[in-house]
PDB file of N, CA and C in Angstrom:
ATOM      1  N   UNK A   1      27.560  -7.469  18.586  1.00  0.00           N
ATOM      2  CA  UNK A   1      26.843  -7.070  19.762  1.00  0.00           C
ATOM      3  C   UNK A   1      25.368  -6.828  19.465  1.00  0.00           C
ATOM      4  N   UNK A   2      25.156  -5.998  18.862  1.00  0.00           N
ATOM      5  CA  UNK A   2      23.754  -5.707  17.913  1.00  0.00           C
ATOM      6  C   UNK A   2      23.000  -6.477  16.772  1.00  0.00           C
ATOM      7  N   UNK A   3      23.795  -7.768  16.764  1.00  0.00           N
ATOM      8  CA  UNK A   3      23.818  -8.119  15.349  1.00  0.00           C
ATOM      9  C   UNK A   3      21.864  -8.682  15.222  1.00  0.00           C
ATOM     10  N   UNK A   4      21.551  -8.598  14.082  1.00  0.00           N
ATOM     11  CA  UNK A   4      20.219  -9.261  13.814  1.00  0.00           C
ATOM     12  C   UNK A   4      19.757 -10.849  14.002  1.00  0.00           C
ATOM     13  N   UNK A   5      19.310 -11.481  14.059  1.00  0.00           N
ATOM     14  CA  UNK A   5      18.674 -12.838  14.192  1.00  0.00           C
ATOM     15  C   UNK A   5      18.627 -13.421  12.936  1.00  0.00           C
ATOM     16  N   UNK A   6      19.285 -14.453  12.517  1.00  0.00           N
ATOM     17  CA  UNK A   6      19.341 -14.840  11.178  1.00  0.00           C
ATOM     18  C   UNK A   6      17.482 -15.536  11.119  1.00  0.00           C
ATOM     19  N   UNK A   7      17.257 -14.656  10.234  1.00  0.00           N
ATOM     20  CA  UNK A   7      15.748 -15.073   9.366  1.00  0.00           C
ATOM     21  C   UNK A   7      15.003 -14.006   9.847  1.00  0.00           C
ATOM     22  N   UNK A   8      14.993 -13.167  10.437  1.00  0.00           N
ATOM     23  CA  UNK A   8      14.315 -12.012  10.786  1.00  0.00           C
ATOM     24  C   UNK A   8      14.686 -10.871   9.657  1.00  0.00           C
ATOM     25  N   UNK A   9      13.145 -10.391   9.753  1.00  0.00           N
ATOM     26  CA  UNK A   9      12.763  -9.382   8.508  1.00  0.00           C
ATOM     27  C   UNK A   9      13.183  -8.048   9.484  1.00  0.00           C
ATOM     28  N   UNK A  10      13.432  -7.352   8.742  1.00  0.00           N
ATOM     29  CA  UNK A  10      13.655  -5.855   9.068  1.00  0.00           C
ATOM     30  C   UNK A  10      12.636  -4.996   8.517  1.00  0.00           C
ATOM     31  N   UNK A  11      12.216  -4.007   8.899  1.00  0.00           N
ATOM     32  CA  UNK A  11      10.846  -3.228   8.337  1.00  0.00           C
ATOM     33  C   UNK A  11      11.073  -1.719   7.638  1.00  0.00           C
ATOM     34  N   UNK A  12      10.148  -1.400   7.075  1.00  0.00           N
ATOM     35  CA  UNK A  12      11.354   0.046   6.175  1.00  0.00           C
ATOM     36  C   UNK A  12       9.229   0.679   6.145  1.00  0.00           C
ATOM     37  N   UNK A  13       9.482   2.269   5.690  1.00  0.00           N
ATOM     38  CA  UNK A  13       8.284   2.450   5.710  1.00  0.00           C
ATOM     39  C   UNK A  13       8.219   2.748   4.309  1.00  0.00           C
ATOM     40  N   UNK A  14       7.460   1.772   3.866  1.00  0.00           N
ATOM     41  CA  UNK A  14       6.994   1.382   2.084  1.00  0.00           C
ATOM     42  C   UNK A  14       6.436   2.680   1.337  1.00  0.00           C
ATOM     43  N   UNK A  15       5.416   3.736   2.415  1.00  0.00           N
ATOM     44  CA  UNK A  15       4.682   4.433   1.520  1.00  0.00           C
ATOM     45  C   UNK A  15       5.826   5.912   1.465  1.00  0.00           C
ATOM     46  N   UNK A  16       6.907   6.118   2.207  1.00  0.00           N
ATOM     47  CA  UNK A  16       7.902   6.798   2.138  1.00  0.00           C
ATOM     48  C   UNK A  16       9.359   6.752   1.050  1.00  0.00           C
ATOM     49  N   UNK A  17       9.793   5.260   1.229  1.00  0.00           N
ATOM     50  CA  UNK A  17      10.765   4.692   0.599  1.00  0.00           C
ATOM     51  C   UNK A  17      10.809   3.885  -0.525  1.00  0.00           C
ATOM     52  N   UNK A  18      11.739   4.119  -1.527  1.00  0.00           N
ATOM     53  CA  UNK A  18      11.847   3.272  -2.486  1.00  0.00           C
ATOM     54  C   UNK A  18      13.245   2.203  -2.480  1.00  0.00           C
ATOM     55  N   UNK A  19      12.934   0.961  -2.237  1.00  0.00           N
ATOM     56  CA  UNK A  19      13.810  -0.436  -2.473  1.00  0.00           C
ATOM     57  C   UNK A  19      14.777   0.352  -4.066  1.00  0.00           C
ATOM     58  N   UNK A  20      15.797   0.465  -3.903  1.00  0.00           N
ATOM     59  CA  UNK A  20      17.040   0.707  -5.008  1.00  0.00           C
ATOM     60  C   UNK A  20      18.051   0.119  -4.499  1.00  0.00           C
ATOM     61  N   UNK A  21      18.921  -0.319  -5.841  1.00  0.00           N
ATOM     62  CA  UNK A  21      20.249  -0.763  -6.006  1.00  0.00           C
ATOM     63  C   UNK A  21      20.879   0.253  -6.470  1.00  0.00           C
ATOM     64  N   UNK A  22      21.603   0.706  -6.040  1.00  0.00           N
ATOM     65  CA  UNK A  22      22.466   1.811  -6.764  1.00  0.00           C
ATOM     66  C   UNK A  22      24.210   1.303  -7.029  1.00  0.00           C
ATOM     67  N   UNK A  23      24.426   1.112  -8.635  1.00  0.00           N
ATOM     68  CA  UNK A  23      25.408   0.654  -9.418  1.00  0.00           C
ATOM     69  C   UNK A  23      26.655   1.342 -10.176  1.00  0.00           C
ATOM     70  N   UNK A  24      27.490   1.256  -9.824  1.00  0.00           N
ATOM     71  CA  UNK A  24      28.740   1.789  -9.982  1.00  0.00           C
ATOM     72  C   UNK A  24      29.010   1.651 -11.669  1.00  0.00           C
ATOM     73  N   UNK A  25      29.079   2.466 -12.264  1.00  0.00           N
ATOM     74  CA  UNK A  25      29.097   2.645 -13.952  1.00  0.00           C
ATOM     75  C   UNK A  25      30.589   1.897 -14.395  1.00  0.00           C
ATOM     76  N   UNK A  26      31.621   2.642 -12.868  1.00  0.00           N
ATOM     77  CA  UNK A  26      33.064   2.074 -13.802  1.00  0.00           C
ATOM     78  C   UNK A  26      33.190   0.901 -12.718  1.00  0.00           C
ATOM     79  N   UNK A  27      32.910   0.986 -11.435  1.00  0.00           N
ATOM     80  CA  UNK A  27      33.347  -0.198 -11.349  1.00  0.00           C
ATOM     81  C   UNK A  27      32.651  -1.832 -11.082  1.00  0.00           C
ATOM     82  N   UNK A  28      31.038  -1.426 -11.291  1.00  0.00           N
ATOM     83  CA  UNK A  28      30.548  -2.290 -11.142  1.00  0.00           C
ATOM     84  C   UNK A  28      29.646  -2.741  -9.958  1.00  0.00           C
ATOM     85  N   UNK A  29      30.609  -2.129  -8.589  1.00  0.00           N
ATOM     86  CA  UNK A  29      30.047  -2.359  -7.669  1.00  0.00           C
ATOM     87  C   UNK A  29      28.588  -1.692  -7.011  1.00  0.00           C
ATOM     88  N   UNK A  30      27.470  -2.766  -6.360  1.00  0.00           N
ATOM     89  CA  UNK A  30      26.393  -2.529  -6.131  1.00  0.00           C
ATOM     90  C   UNK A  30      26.020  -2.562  -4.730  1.00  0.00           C
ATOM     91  N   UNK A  31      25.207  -1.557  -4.505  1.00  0.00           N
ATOM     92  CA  UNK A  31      24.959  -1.279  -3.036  1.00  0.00           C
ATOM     93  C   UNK A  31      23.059  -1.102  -2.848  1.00  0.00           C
ATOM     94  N   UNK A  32      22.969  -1.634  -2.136  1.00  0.00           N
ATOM     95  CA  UNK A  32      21.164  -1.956  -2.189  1.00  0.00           C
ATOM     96  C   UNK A  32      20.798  -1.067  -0.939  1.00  0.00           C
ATOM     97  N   UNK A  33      19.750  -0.296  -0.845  1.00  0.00           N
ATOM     98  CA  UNK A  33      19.249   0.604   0.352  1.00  0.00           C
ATOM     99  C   UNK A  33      17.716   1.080  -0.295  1.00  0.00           C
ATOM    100  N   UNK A  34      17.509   2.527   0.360  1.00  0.00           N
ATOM    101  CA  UNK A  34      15.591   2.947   0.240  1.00  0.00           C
ATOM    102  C   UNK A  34      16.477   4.558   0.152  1.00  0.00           C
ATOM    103  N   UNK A  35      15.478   4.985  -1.054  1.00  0.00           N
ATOM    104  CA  UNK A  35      15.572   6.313  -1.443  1.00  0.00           C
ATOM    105  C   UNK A  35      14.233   6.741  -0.893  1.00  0.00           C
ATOM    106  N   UNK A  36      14.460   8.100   0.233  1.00  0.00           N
ATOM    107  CA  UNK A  36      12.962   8.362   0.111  1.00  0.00           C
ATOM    108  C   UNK A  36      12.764   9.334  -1.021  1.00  0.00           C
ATOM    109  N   UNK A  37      11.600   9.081  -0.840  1.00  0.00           N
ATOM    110  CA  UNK A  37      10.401   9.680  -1.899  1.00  0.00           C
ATOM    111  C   UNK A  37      10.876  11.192  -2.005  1.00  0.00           C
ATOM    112  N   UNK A  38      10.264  11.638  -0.482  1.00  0.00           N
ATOM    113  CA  UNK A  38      10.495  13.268  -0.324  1.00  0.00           C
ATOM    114  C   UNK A  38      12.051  14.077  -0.753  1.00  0.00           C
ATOM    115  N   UNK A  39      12.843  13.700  -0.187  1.00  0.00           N
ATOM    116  CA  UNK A  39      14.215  14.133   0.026  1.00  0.00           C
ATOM    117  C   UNK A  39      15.277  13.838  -1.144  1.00  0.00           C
ATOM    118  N   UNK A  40      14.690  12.648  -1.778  1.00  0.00           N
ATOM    119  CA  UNK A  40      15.556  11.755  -2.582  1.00  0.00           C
ATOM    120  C   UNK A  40      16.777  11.510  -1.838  1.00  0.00           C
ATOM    121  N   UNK A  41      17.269  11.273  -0.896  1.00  0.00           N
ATOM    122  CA  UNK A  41      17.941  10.943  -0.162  1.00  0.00           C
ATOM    123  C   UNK A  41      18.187   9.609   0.174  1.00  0.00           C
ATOM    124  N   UNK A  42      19.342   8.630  -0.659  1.00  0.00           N
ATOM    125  CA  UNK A  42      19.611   7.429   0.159  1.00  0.00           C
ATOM    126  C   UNK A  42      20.440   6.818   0.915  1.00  0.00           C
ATOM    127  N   UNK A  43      19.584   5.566   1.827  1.00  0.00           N
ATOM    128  CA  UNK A  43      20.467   5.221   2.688  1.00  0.00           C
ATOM    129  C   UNK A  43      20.412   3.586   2.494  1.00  0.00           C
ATOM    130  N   UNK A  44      21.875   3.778   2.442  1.00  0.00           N
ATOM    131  CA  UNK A  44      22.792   2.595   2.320  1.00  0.00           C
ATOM    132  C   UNK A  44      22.424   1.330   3.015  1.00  0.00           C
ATOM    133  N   UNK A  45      22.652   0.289   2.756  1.00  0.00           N
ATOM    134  CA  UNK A  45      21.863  -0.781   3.666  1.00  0.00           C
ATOM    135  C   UNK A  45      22.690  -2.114   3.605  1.00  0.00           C
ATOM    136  N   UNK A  46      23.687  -2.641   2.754  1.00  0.00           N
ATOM    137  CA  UNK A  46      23.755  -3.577   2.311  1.00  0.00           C
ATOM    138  C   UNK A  46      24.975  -3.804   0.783  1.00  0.00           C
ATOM    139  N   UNK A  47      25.966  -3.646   0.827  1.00  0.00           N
ATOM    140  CA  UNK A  47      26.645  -4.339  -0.406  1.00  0.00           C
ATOM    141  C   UNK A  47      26.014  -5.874  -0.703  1.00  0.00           C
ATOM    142  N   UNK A  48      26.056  -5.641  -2.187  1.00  0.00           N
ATOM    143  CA  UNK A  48      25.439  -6.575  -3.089  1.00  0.00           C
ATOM    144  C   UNK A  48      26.568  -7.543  -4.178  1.00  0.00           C
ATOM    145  N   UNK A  49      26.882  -8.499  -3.481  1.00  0.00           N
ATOM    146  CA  UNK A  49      28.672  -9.185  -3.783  1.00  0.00           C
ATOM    147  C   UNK A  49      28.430 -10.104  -5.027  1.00  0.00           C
ATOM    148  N   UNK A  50      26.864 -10.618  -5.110  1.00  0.00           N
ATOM    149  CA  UNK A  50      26.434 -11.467  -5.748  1.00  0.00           C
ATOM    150  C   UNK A  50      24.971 -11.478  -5.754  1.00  0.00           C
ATOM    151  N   UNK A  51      24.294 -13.032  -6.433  1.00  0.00           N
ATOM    152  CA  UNK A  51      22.994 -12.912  -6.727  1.00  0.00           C
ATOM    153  C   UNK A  51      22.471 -13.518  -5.349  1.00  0.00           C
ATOM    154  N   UNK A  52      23.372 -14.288  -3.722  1.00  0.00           N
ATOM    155  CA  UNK A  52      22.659 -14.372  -3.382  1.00  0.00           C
ATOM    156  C   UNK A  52      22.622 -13.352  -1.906  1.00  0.00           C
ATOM    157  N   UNK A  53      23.151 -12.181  -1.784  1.00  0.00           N
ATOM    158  CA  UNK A  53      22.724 -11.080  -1.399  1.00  0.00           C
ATOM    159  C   UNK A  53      21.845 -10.508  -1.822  1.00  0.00           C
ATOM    160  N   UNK A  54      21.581 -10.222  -3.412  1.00  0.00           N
ATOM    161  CA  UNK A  54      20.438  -9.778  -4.054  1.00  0.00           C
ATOM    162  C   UNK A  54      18.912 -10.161  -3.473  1.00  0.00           C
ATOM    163  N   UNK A  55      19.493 -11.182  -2.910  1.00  0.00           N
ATOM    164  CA  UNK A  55      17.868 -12.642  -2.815  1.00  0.00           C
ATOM    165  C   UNK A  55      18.072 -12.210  -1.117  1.00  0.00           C
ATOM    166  N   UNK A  56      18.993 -12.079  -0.379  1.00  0.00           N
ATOM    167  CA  UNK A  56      19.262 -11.980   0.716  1.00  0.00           C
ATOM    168  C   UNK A  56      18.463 -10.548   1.290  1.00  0.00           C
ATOM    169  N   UNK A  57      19.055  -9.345   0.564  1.00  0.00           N
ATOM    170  CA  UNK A  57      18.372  -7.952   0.673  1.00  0.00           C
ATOM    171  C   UNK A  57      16.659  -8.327   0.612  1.00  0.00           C
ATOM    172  N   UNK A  58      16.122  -8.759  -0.508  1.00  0.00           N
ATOM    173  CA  UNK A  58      14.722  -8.480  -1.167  1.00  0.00           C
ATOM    174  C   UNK A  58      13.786  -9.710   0.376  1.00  0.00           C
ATOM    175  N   UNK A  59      14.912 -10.904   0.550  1.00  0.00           N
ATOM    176  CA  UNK A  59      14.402 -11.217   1.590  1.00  0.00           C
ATOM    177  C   UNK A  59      13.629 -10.613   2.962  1.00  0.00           C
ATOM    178  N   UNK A  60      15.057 -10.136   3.381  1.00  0.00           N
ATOM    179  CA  UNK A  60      15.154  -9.389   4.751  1.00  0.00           C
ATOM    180  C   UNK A  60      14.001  -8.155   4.875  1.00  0.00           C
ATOM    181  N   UNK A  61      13.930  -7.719   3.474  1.00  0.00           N
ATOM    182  CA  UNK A  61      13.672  -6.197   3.961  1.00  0.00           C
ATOM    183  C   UNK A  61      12.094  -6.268   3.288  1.00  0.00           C
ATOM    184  N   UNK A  62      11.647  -7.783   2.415  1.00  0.00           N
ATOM    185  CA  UNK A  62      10.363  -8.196   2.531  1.00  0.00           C
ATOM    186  C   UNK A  62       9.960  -6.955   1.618  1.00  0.00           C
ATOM    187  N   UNK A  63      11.031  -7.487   0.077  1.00  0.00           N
ATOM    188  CA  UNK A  63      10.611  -6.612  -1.106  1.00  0.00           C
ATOM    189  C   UNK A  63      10.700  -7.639  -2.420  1.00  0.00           C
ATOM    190  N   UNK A  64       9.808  -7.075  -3.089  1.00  0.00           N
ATOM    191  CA  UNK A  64       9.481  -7.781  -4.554  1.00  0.00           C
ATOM    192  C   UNK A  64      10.379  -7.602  -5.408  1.00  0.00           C
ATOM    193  N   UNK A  65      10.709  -8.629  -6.445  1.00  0.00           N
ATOM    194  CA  UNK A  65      11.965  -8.274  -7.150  1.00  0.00           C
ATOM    195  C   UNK A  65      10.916  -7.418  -8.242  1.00  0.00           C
ATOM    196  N   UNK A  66      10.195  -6.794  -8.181  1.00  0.00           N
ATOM    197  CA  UNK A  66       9.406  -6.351  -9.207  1.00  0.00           C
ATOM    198  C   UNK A  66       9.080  -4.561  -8.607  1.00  0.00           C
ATOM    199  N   UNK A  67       9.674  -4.784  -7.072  1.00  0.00           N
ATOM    200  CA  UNK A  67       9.253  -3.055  -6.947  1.00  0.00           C
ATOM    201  C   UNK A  67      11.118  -2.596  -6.535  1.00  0.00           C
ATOM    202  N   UNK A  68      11.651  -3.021  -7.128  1.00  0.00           N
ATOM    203  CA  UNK A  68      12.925  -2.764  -6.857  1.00  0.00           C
ATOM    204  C   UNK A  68      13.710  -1.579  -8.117  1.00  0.00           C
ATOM    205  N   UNK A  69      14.027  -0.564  -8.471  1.00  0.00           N
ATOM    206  CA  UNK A  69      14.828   0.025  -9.081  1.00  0.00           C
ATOM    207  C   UNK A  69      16.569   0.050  -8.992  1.00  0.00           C
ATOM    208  N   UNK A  70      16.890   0.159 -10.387  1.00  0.00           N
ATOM    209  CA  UNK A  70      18.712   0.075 -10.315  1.00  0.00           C
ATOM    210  C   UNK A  70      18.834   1.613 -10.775  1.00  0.00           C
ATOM    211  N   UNK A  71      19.732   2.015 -10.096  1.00  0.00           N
ATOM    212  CA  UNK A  71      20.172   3.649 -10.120  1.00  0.00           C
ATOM    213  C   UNK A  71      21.846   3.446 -10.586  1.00  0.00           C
ATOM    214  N   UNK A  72      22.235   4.106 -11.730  1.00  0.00           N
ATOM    215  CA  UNK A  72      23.642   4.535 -11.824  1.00  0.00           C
ATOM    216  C   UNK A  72      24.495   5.698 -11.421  1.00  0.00           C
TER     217      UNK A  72
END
């Protein structure tokens, strides 16, 4: 019903949030979202099944694979 427009960027506020993957130690599994800054508080955005969700997330949300952090 809500769903997004395939190729449309979604917008996040950059000088608040940090682009993280946050990674499951035992089981592996990875979940991609924005930690803010203030709160350290994150929110979830996206399971990460493979490399081309990885490419899919950094797409959409119009982030560098270079400002991205992995959290365990």
């Amino acid at each position: 019903m809500f769903k997004k427009k395939a190729g449309q960027k979604a917008n996040y506020n950059k000088e608040g949030k940090i682009p993280v993957i946050r990674a499951s130690i035992c089981t592996g599994e990875q979940v991609a979202g924005f930690k803010d800054k203030s709160s350290g508080k994150f929110e979830d955005l996206m399971l990460i099944r493979n490399e081309t969700d990885r490419k899919e997330f950094l797409r959409r949300y119009d982030v560098k694979e270079e400002e991205i952090r992995k959290e365990w």
